[in-house]
Protein backbone atom coordinates (compact mmCIF):
# COMPACT_ATOMS: atom_id res chain seq x y z
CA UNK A 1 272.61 196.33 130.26
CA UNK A 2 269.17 195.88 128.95
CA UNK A 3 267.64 194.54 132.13
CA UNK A 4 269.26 197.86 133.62
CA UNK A 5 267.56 200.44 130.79
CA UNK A 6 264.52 198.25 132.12
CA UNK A 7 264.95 199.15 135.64
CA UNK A 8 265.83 202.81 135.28
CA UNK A 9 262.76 203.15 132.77
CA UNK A 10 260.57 202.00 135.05
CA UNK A 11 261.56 204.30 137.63
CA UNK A 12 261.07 207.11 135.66
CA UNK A 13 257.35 205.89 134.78
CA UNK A 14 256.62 205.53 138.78
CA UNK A 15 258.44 208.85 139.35
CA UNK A 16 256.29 210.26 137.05
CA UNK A 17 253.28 208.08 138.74
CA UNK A 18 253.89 209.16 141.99
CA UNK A 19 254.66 212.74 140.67
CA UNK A 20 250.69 213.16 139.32
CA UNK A 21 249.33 211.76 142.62
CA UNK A 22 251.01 214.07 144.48
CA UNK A 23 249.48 216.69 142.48
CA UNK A 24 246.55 215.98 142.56
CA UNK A 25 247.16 215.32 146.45
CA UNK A 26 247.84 218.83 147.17
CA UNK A 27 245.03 220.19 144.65
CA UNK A 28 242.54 222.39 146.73
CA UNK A 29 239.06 221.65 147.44
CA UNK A 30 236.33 223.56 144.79
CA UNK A 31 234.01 225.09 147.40
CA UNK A 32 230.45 226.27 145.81
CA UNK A 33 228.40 228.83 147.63
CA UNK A 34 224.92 230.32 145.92
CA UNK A 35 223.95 233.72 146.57
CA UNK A 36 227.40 233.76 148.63
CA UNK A 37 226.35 231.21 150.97
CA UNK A 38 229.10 227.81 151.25
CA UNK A 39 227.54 224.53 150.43
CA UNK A 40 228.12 221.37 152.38
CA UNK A 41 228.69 218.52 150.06
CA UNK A 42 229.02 214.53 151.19
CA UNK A 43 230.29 214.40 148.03
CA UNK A 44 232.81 216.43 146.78
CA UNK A 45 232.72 218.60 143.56
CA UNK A 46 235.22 217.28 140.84
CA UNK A 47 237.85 218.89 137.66
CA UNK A 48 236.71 216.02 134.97
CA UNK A 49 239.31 216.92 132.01
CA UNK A 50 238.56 220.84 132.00
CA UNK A 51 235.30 220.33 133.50
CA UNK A 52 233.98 221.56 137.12
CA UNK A 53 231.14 219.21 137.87
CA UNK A 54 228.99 219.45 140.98
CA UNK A 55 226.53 217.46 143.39
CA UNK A 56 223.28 218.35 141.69
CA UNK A 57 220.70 217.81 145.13
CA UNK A 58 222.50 220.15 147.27
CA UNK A 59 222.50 223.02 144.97
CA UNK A 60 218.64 222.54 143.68
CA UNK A 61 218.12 222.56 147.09
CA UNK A 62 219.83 225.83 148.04
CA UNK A 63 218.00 227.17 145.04
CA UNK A 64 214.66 226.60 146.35
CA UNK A 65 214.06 223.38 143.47
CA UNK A 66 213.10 220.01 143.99
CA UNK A 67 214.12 216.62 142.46
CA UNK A 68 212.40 213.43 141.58
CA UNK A 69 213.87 210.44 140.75
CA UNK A 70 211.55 208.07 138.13
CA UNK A 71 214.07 205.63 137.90
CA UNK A 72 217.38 204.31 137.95
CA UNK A 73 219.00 206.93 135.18
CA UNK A 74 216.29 209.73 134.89
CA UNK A 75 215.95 212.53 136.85
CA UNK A 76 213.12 215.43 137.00
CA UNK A 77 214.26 218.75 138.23
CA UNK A 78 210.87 221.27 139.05
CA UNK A 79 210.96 224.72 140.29
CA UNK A 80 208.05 226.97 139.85
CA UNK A 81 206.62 226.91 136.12
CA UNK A 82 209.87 225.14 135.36
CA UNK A 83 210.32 221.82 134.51
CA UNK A 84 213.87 219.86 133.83
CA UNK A 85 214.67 216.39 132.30
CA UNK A 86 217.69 214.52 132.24
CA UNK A 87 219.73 211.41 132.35
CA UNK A 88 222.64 209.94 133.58
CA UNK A 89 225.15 209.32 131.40
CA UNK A 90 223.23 211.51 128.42
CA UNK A 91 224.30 214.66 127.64
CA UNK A 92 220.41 215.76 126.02
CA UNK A 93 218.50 217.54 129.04
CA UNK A 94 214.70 218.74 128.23
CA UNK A 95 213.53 222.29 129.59
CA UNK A 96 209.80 222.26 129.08
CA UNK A 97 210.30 220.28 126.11
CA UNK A 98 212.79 222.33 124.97
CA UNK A 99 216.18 220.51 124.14
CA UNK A 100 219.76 221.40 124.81
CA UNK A 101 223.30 219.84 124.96
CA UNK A 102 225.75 219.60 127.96
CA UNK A 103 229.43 219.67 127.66
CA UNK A 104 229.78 216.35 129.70
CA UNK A 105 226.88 213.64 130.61
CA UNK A 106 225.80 213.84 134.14
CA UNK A 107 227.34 210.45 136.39
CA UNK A 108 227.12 209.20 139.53
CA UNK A 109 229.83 208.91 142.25
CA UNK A 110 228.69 207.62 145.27
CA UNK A 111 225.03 207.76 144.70
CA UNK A 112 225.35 211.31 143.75
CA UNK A 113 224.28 212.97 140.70
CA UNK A 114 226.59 215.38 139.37
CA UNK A 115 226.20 217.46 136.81
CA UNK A 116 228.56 220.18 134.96
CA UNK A 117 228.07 224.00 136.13
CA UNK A 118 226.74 224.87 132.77
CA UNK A 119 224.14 222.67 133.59
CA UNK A 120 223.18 224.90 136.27
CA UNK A 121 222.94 228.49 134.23
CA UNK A 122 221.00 226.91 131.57
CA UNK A 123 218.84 225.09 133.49
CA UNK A 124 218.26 227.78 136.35
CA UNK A 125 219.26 231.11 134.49
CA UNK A 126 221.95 231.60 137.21
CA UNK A 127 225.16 233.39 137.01
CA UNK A 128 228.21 230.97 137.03
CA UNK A 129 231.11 232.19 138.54
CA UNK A 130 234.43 229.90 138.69
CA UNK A 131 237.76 231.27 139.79
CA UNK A 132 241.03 229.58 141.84
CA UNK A 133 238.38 226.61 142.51
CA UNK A 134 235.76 228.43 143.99
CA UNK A 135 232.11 228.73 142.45
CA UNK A 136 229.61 231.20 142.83
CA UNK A 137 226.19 230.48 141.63
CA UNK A 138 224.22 233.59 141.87
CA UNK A 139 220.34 233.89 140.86
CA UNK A 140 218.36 236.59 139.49
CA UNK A 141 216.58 236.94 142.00
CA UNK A 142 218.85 236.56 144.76
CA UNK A 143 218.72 239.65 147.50
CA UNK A 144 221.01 242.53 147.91
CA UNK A 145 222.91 242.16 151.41
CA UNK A 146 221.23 244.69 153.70
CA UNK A 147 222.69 246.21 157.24
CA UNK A 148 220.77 244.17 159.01
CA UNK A 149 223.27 241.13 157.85
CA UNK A 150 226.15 243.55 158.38
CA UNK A 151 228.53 243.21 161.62
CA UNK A 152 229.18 246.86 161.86
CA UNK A 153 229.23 250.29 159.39
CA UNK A 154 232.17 250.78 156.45
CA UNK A 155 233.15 253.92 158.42
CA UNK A 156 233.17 252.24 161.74
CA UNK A 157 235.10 249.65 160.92
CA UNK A 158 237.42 251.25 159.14
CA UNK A 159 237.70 253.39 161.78
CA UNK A 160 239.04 250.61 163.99
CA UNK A 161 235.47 248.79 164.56
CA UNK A 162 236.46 249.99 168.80
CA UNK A 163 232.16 250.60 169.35
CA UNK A 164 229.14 248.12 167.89
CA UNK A 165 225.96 248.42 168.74
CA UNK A 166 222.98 245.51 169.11
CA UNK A 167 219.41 246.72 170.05
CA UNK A 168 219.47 249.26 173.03
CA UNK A 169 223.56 248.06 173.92
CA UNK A 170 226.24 249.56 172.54
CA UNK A 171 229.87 247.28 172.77
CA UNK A 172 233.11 248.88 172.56
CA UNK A 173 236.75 248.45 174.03
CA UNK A 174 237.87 250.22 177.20
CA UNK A 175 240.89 252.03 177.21
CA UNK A 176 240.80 252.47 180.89
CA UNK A 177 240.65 248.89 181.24
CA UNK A 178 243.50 247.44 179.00
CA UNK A 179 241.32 247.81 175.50
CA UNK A 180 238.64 244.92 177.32
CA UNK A 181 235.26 244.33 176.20
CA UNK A 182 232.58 246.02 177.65
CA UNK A 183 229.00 247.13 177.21
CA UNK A 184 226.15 249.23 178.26
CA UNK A 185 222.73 250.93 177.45
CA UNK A 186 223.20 253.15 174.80
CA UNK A 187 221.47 256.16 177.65
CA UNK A 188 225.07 255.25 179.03
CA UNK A 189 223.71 253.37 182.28
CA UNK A 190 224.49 249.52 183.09
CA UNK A 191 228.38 248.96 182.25
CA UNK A 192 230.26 246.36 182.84
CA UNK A 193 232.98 243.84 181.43
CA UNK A 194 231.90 240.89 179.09
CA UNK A 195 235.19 239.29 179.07
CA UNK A 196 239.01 239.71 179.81
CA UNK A 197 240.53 239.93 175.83
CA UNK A 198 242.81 243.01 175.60
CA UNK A 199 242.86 245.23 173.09
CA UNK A 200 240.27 244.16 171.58
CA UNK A 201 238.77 245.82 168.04
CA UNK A 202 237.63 245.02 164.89
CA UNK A 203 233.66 244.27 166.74
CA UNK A 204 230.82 242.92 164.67
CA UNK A 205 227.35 242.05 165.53
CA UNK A 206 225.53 239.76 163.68
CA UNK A 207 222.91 237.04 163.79
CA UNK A 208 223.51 237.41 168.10
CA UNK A 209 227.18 236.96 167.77
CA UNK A 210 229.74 238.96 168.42
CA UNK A 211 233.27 238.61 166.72
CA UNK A 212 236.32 240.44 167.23
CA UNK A 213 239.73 240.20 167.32
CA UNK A 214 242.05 240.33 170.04
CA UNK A 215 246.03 239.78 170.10
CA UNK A 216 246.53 237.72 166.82
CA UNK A 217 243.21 235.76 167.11
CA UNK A 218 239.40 236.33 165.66
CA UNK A 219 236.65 235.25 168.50
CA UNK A 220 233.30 234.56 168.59
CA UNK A 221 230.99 234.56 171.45
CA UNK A 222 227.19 235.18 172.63
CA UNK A 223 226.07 238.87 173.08
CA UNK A 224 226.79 238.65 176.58
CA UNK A 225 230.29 237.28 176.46
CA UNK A 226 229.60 233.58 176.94
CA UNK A 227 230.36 230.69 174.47
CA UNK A 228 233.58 232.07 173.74
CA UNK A 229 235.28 230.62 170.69
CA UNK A 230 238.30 230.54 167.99
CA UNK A 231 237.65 231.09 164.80
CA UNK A 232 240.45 231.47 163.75
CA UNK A 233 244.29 231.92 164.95
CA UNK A 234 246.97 233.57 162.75
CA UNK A 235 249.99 234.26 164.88
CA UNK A 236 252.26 237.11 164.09
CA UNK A 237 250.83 239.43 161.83
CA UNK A 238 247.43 238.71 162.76
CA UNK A 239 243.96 240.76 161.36
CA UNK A 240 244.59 244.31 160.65
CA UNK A 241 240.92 245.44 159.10
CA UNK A 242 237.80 242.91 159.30
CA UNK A 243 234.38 242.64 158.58
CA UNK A 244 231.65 240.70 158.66
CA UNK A 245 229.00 240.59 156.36
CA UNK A 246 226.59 237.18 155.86
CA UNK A 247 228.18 234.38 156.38
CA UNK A 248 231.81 235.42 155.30
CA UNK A 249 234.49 236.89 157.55
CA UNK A 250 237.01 239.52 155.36
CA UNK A 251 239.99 240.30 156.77
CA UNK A 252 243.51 241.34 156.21
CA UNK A 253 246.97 239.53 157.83
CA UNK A 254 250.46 239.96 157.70
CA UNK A 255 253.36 241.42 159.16
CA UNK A 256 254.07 244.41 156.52
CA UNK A 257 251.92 248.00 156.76
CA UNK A 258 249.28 246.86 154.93
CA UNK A 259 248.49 243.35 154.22
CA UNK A 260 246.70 240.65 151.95
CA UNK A 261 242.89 240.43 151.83
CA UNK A 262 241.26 237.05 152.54
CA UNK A 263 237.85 235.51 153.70
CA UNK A 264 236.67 232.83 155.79
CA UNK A 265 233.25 231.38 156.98
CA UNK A 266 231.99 232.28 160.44
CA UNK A 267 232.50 228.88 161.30
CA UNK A 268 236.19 229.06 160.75
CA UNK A 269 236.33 227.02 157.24
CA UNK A 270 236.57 227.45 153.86
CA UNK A 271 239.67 230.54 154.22
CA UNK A 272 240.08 231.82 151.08
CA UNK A 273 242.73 234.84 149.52
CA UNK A 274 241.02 237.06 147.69
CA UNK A 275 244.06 240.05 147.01
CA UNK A 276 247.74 238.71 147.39
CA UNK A 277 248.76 242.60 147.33
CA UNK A 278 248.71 244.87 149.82
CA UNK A 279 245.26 246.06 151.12
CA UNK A 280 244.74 249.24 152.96
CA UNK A 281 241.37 249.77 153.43
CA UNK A 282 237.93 247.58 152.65
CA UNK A 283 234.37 248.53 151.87
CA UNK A 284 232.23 245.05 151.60
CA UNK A 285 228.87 245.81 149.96
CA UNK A 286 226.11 244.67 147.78
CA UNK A 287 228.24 241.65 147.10
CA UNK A 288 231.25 243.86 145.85
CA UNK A 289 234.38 244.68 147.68
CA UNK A 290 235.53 248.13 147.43
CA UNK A 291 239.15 248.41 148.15
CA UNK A 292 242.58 250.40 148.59
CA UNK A 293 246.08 248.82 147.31
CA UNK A 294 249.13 250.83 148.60
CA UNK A 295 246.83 253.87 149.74
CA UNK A 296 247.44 254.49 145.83
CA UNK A 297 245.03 252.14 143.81
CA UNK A 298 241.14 251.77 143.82
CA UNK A 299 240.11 248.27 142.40
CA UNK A 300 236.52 246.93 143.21
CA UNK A 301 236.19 242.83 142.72
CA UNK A 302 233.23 240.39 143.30
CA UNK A 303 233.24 238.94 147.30
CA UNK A 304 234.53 235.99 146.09
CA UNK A 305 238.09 237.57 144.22
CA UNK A 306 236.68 237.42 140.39
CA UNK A 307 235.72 240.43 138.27
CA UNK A 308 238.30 242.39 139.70
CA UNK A 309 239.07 246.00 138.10
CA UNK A 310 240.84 249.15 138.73
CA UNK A 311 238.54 251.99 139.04
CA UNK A 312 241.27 254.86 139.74
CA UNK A 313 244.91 255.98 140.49
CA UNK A 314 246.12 258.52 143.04
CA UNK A 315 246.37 258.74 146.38
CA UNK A 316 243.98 257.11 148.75
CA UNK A 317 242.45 256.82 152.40
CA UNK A 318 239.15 256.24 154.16
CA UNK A 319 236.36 254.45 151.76
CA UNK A 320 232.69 254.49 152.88
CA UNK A 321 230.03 253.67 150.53
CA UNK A 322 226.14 254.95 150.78
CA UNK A 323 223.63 254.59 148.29
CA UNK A 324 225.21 253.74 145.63
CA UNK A 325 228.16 256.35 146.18
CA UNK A 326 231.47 255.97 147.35
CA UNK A 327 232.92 259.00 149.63
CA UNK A 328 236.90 258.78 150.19
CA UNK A 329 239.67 261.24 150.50
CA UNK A 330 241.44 261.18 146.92
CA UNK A 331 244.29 263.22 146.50
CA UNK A 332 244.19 264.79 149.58
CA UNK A 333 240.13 265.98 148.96
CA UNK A 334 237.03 264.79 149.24
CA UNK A 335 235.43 263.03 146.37
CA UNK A 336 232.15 261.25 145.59
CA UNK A 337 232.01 258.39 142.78
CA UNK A 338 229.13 255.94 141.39
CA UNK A 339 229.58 252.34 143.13
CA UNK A 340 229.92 251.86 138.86
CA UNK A 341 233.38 253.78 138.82
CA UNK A 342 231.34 256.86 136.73
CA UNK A 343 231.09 260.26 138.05
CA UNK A 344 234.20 261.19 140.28
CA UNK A 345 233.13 264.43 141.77
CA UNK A 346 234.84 266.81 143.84
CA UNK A 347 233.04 267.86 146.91
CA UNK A 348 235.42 269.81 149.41
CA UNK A 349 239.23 270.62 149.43
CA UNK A 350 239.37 269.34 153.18
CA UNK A 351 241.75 267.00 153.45
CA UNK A 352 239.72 264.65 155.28
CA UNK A 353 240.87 261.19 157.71
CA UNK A 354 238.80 259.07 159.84
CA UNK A 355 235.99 258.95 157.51
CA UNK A 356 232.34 257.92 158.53
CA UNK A 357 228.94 258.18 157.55
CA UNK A 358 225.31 259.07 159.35
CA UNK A 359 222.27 260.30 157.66
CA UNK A 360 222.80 263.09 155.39
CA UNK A 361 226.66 264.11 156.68
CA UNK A 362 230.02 262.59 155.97
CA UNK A 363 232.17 263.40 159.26
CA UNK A 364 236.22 263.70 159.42
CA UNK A 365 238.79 265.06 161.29
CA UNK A 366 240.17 267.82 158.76
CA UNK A 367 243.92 267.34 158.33
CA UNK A 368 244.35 270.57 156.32
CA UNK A 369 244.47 272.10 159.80
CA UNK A 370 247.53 270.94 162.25
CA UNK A 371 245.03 270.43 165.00
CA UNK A 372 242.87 268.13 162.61
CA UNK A 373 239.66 268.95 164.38
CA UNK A 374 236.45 267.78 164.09
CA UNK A 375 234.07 268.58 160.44
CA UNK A 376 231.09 267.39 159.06
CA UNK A 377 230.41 267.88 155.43
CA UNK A 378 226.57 268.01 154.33
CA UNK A 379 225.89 265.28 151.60
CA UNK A 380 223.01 267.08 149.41
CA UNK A 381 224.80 270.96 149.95
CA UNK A 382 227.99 270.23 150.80
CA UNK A 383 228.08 272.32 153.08
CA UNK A 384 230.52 271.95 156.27
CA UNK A 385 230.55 272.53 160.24
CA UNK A 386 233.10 272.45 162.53
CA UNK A 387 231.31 270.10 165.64
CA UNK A 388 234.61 270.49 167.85
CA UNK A 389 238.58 271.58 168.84
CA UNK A 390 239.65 268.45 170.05
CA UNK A 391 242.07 266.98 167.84
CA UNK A 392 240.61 263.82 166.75
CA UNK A 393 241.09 259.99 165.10
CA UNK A 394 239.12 256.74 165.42
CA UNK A 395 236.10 258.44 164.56
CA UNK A 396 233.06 256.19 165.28
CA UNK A 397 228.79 256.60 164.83
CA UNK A 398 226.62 254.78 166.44
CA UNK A 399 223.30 256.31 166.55
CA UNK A 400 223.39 259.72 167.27
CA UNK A 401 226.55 259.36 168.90
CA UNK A 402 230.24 260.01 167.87
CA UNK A 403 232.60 258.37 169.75
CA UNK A 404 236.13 259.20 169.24
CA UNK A 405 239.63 259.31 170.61
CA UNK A 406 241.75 262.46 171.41
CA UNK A 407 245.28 261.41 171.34
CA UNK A 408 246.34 263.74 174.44
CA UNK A 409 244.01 261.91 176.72
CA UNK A 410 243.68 258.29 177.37
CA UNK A 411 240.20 257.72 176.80
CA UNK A 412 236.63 257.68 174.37
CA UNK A 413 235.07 261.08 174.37
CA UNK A 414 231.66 261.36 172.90
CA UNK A 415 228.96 264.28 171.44
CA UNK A 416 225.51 264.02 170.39
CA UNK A 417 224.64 264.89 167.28
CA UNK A 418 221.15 265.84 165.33
């Protein structure tokens, strides 16, 4: 009897054993970017009871620091008029002679130093961001994303992301040729095919790449078509709305109306969800994501899914954002609000879809009239114009061009505007 108390006992204790490995097995990987770019680590970032702790080189290095090793256990961190002291296996660090007190002694796995992320605000003055194992180290004086980094406009993309433009070439998908990719001179001279994906939409240009999606899939290739790669595949349900900005793809999947927000590198790694409810329309900017939950929720969260807060109720569609001000349609109106969630403004009863932005002039096709021509609302005046009678959706700018889609024909038609 006792001998079988033993045996049972000690199957519980290897159940239980075999129980933690597992779970620790199937924990995820902590990936680290700084100033929302991913770190590549040979050694991999570790939870030490509570306690993220991180290779030490690869993020002084991002940061623009450098190390030097004196000997075995010391280490001096420098960058600019800063000057950093500290040991392995001490928690006392020196900051031009100025003495503090980690939460966990710096060690060494594999020849790497790592060091706990408070470490790296006191030591740099950086922001420390850790959520659902991801870290975001963000510096002072880290820059603002600008459009140059960004695949294509708010409005554009949310528009479909059908046109993109790079230099003096404007891409867009045909609808006389099965939704293929095509470009020419933005003059309209020199078009032809780049490739033979259907349907294609979602473009973005960026850092001479283009990426798109077609079918279920997100591609990359060279500007003129060649090089063509997966990024990613995601089978039914595949990328509704998706943009590129830096070195993140944002995107929504799934089979429902609207869909989950997630983000993944350019290089296809690191995917990430960012909003397990349903998304229905993104504005990435200025490392914030504005964004739409069930057309009836605005929340605004850091690019990396922390911070996140609700910034308004009602009824939502179209979100473009321009210095510092967010245009949508709220309650079936036009409304202007501070990137800050301050100042909701009125600007015109127009019940206005297909939002996009150019210059001074938010343009829409008005939906308080059946035939939903057409309008262009003046930013500073507010004053509006009718540009048109065709009945209008997939409004897109590139330019001084709009580019849009009439639903009684089956093609692009396109104005010039001043």
């Amino acid at each position: 009897m006792k001998k079988w108390m033993l045996v049972l006992l000690s199957s519980f204790y290897l159940l239980g054993s075999a129980t933690s490995f597992v779970n620790a097995a199937e924990t995820p990987p902590i990936t680290v970017t700084v100033n929302d770019h991913l770190i590549t680590f040979d050694v991999k970032p570790i939870h030490d009871h509570g306690i993220v702790l991180v290779p030490l080189r690869f993020v002084v290095d991002e940061l623009g620091g450098n190390i030097t090793s004196l000997n075995n256990n010391e280490l001096i961190l420098s960058k600019g008029t800063t000057t950093i002291t500290l040991n392995i296996g001490s928690k006392i660090v020196k900051k031009n002679q100025e003495q503090f007190t980690l939460t966990k002694a710096p060690i060494l796995v594999d020849s790497r130093t790592l060091v706990p992320l408070r470490f790296l605000s006191e030591a740099f003055g950086a922001s420390i961001k850790y959520s659902n194992n991801n870290v975001s180290i963000v510096t002072h004086e880290s820059p603002i994303l600008s459009p140059a980094i960004r695949g294509n406009s708010i409005g554009n993309l949310n528009n479909g992301g059908w046109y993109a433009s790079y230099e003096d070439w404007i891409f867009f998908n045909n609808p006389l040729d099965q939704g293929t990719l095509y470009k020419e001179k933005l003059d309209g001279t020199d078009r032809h095919k780049i490739n033979d994906d259907v349907f294609v939409d979602n473009l973005n240009m960026i850092n001479e790449k283009l990426y798109y999606v077609s079918g279920n899939t997100i591609y990359k290739s060279d500007i003129d078509g060649t090089n063509r790669e997966i990024v990613m595949e995601l089978g039914l349900g595949g990328p509704h709305l998706m943009s590129v900005v830096g070195d993140w793809i944002y995107y929504t999947k799934g089979t429902s109306m609207f869909m989950p927000l997630y983000r993944i590198q350019t290089d296809g790694t690191s995917n990430q969800l960012l909003e397990k409810n349903e998304v229905s329309s993104i504005a990435v900017v200025d490392g914030k994501i504005y964004y739409t939950m069930y057309l009836s929720k605005l929340f605004i969260m850091d690019v990396d899914g922390s911070n996140k807060k609700k910034l308004l109720d009602g009824s939502f569609s179209n979100i473009v954002v321009k210095n510092n001000t967010l245009y949508f349609n709220y309650n079936k109106n036009i409304y202007t609000m501070g990137t800050d969630g301050t100042s909701l403004t009125k600007i015109s009863d127009h019940n206005a879809q297909n939002i996009n932005v150019s210059g001074d002039w938010l343009y829409y096709s008005n939906y308080s009239e059946y035939s939903k021509k057409l309008y262009r609302i003046n930013l500073i005046d507010h004053t509006t114009q009718k540009l048109g009678d065709d009945k209008i959706s997939n409004l897109h700018i590139l330019d001084n061009k709009i580019f849009y889609a009439n639903p009684f024909e089956r093609k692009m038609k396109e104005i010039t505007i001043d």
